[in-house]
PDB file of N, CA and C in Angstrom:
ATOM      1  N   UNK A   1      -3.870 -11.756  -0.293  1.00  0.00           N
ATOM      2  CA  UNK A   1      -5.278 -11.501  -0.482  1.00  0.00           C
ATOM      3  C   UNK A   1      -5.566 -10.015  -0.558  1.00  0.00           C
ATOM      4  N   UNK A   2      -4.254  -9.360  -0.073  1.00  0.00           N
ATOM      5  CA  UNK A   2      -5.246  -7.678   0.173  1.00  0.00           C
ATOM      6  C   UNK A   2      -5.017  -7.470  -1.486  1.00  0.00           C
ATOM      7  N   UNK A   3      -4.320  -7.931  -2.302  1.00  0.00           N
ATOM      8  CA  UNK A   3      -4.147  -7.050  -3.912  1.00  0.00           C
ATOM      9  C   UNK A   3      -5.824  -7.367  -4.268  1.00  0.00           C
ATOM     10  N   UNK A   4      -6.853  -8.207  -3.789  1.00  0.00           N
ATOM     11  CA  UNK A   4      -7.964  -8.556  -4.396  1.00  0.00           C
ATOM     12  C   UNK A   4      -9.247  -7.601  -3.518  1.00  0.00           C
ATOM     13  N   UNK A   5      -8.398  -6.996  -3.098  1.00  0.00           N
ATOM     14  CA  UNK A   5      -9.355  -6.045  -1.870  1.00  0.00           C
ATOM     15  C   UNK A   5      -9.377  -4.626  -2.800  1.00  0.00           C
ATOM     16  N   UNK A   6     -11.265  -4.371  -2.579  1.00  0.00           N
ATOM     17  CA  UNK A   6     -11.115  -3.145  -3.542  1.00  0.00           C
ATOM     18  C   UNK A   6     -11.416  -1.756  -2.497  1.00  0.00           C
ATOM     19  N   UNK A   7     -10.959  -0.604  -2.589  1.00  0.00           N
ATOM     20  CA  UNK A   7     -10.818   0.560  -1.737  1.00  0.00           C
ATOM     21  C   UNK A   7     -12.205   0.257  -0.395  1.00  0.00           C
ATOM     22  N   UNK A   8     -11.284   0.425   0.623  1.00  0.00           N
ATOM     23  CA  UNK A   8     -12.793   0.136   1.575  1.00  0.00           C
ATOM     24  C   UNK A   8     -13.431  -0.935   2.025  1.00  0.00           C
ATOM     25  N   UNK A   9     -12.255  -2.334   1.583  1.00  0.00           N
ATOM     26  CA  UNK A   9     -12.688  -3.545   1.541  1.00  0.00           C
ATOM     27  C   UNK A   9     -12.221  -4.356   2.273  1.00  0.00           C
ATOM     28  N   UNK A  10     -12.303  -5.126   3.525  1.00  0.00           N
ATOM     29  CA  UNK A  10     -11.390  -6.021   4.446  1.00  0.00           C
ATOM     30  C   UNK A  10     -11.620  -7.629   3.362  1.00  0.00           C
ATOM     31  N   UNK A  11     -10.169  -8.578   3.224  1.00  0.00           N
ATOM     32  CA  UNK A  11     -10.614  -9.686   2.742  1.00  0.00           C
ATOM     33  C   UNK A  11     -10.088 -10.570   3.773  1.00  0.00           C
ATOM     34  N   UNK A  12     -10.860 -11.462   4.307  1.00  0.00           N
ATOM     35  CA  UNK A  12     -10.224 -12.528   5.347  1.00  0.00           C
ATOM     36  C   UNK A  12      -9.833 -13.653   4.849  1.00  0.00           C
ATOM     37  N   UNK A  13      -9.556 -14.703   5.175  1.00  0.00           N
ATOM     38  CA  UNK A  13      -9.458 -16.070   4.924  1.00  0.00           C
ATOM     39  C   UNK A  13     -10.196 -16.865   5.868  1.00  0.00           C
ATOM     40  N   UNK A  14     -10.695 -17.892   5.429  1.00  0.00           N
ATOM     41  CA  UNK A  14     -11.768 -18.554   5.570  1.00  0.00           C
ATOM     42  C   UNK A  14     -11.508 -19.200   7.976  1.00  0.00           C
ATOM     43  N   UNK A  15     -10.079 -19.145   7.962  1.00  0.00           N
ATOM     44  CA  UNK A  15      -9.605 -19.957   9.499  1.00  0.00           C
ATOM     45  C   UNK A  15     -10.127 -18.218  10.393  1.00  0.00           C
ATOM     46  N   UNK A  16      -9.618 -17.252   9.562  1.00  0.00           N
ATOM     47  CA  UNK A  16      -9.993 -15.695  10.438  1.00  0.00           C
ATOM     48  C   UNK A  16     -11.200 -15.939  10.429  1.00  0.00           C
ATOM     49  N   UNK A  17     -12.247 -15.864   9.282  1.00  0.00           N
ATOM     50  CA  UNK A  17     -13.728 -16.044   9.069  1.00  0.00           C
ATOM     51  C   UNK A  17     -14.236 -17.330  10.853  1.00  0.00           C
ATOM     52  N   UNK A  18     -13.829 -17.768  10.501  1.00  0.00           N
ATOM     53  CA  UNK A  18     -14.297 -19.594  11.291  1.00  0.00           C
ATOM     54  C   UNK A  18     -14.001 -18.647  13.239  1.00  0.00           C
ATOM     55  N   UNK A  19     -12.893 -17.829  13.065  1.00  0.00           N
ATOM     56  CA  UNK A  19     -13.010 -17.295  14.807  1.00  0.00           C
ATOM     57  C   UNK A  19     -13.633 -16.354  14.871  1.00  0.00           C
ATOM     58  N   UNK A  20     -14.687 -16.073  13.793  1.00  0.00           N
ATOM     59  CA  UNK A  20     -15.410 -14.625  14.550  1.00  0.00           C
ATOM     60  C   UNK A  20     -16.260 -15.028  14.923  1.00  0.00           C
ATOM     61  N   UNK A  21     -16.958 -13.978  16.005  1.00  0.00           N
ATOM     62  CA  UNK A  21     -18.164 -14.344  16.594  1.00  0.00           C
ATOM     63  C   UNK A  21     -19.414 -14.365  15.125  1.00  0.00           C
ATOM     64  N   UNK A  22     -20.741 -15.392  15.964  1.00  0.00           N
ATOM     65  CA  UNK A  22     -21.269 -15.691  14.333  1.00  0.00           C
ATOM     66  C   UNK A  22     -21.894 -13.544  14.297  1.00  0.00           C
ATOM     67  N   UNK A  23     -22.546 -12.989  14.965  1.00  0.00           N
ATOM     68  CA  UNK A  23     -22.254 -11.914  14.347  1.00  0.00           C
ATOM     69  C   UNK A  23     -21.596 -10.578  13.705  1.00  0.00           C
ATOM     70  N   UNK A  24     -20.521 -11.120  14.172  1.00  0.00           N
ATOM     71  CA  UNK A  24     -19.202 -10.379  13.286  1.00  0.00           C
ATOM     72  C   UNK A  24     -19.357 -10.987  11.699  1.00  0.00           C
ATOM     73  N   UNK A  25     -19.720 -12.826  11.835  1.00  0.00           N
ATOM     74  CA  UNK A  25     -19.365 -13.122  10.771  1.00  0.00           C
ATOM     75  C   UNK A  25     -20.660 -12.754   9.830  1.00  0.00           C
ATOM     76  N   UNK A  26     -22.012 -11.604  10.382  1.00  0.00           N
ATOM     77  CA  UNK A  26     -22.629 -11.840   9.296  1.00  0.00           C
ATOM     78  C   UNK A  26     -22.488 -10.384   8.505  1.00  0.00           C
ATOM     79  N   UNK A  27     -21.609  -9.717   8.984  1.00  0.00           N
ATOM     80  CA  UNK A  27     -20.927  -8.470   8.313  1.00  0.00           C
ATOM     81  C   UNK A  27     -19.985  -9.194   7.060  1.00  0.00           C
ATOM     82  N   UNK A  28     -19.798  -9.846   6.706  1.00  0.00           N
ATOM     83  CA  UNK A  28     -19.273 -10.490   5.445  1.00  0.00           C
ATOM     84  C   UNK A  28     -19.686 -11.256   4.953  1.00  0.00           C
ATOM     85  N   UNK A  29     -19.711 -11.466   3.417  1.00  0.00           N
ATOM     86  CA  UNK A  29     -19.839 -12.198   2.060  1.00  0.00           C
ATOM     87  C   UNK A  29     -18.990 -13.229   1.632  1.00  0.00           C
ATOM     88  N   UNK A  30     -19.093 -14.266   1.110  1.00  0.00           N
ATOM     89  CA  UNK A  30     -17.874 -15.295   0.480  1.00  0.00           C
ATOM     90  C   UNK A  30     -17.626 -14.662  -0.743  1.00  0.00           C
ATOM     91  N   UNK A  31     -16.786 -14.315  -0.562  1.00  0.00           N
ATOM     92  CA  UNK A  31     -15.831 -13.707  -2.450  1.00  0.00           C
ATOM     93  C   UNK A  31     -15.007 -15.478  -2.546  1.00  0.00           C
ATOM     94  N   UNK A  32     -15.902 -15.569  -3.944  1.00  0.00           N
ATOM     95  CA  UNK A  32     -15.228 -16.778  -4.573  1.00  0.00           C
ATOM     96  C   UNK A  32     -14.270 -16.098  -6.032  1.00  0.00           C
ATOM     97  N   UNK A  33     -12.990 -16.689  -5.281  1.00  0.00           N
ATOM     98  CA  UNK A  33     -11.983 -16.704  -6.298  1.00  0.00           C
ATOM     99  C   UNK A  33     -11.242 -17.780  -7.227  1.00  0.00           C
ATOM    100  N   UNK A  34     -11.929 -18.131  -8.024  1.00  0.00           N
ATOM    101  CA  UNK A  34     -11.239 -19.379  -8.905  1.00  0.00           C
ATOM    102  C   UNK A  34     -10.368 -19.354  -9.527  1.00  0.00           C
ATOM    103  N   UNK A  35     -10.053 -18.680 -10.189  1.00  0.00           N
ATOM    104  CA  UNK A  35      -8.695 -18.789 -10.749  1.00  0.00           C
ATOM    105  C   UNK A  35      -7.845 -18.250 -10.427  1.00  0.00           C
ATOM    106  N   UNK A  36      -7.297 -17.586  -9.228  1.00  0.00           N
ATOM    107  CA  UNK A  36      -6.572 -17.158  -8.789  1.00  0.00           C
ATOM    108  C   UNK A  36      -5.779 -18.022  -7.508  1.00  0.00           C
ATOM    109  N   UNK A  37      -4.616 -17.697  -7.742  1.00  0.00           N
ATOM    110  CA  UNK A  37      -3.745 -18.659  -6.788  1.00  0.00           C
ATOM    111  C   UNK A  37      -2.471 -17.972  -6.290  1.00  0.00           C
ATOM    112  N   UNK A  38      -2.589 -18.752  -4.527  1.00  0.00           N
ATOM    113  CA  UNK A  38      -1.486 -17.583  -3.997  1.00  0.00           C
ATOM    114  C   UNK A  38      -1.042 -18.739  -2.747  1.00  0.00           C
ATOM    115  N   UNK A  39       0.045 -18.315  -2.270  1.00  0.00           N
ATOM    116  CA  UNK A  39       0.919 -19.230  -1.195  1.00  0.00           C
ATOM    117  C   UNK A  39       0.183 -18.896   0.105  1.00  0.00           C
ATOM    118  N   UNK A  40       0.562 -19.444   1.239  1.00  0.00           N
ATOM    119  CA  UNK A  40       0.232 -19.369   2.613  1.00  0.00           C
ATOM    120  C   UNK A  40       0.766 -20.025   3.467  1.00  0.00           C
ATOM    121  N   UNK A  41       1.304 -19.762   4.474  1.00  0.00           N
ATOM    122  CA  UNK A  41       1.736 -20.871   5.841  1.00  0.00           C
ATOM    123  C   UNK A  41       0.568 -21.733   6.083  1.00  0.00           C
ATOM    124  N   UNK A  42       0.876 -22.496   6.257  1.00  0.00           N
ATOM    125  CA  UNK A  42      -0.623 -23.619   7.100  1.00  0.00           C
ATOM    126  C   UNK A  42      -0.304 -23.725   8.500  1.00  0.00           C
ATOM    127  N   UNK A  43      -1.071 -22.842   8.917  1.00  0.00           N
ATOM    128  CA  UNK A  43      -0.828 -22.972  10.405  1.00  0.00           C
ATOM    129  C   UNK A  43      -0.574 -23.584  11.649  1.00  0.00           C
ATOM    130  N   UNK A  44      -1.053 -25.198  10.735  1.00  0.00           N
ATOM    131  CA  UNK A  44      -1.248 -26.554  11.443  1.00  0.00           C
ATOM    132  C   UNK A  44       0.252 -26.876  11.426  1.00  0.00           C
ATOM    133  N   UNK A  45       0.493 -26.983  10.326  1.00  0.00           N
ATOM    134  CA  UNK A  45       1.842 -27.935   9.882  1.00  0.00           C
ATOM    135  C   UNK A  45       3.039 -26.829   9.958  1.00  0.00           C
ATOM    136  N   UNK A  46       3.317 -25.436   9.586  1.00  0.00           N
ATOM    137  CA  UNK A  46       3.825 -24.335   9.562  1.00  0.00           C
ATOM    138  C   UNK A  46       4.505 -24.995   8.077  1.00  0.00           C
ATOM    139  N   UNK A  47       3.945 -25.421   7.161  1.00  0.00           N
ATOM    140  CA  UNK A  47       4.199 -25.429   5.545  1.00  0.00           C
ATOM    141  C   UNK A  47       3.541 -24.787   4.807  1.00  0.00           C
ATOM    142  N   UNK A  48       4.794 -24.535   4.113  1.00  0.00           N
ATOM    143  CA  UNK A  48       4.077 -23.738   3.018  1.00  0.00           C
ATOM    144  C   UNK A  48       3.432 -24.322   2.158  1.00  0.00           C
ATOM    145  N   UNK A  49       2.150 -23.565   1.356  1.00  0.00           N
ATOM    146  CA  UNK A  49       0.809 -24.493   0.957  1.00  0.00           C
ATOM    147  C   UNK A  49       0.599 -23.482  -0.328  1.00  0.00           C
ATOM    148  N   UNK A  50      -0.625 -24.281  -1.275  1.00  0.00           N
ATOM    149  CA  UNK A  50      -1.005 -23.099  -2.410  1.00  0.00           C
ATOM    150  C   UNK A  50      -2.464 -23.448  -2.529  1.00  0.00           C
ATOM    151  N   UNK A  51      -3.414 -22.324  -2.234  1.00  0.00           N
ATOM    152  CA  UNK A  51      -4.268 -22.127  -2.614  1.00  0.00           C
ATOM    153  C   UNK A  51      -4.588 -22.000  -3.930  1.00  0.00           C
ATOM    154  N   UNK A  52      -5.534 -22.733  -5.045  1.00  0.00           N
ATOM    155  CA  UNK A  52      -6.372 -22.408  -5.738  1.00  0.00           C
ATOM    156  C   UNK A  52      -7.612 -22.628  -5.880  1.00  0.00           C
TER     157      UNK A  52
END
């Protein structure tokens, strides 16, 4: 996710988003990314997964 981060820019994922306090979380925006696709551990299962 950071290659989609532009100078000055933190990008989270939605499970980081979900543990902040709700006013931490209103310091951020939903950046919707559709066509873009990238791997991840799933934290639940520890498999590897693909976001698109």
């Amino acid at each position: 996710m950071t290659n989609y981060a532009k100078p000055n820019q933190i990008i989270i994922g939605e499970e980081v988003y979900g543990n902040l306090n709700i006013q931490t979380q209103k310091d951020f925006k939903k950046l919707n990314i559709k066509s873009i696709m990238w791997n991840y551990i799933n934290n639940s299962t520890g498999n590897m997964a693909m976001f698109t």
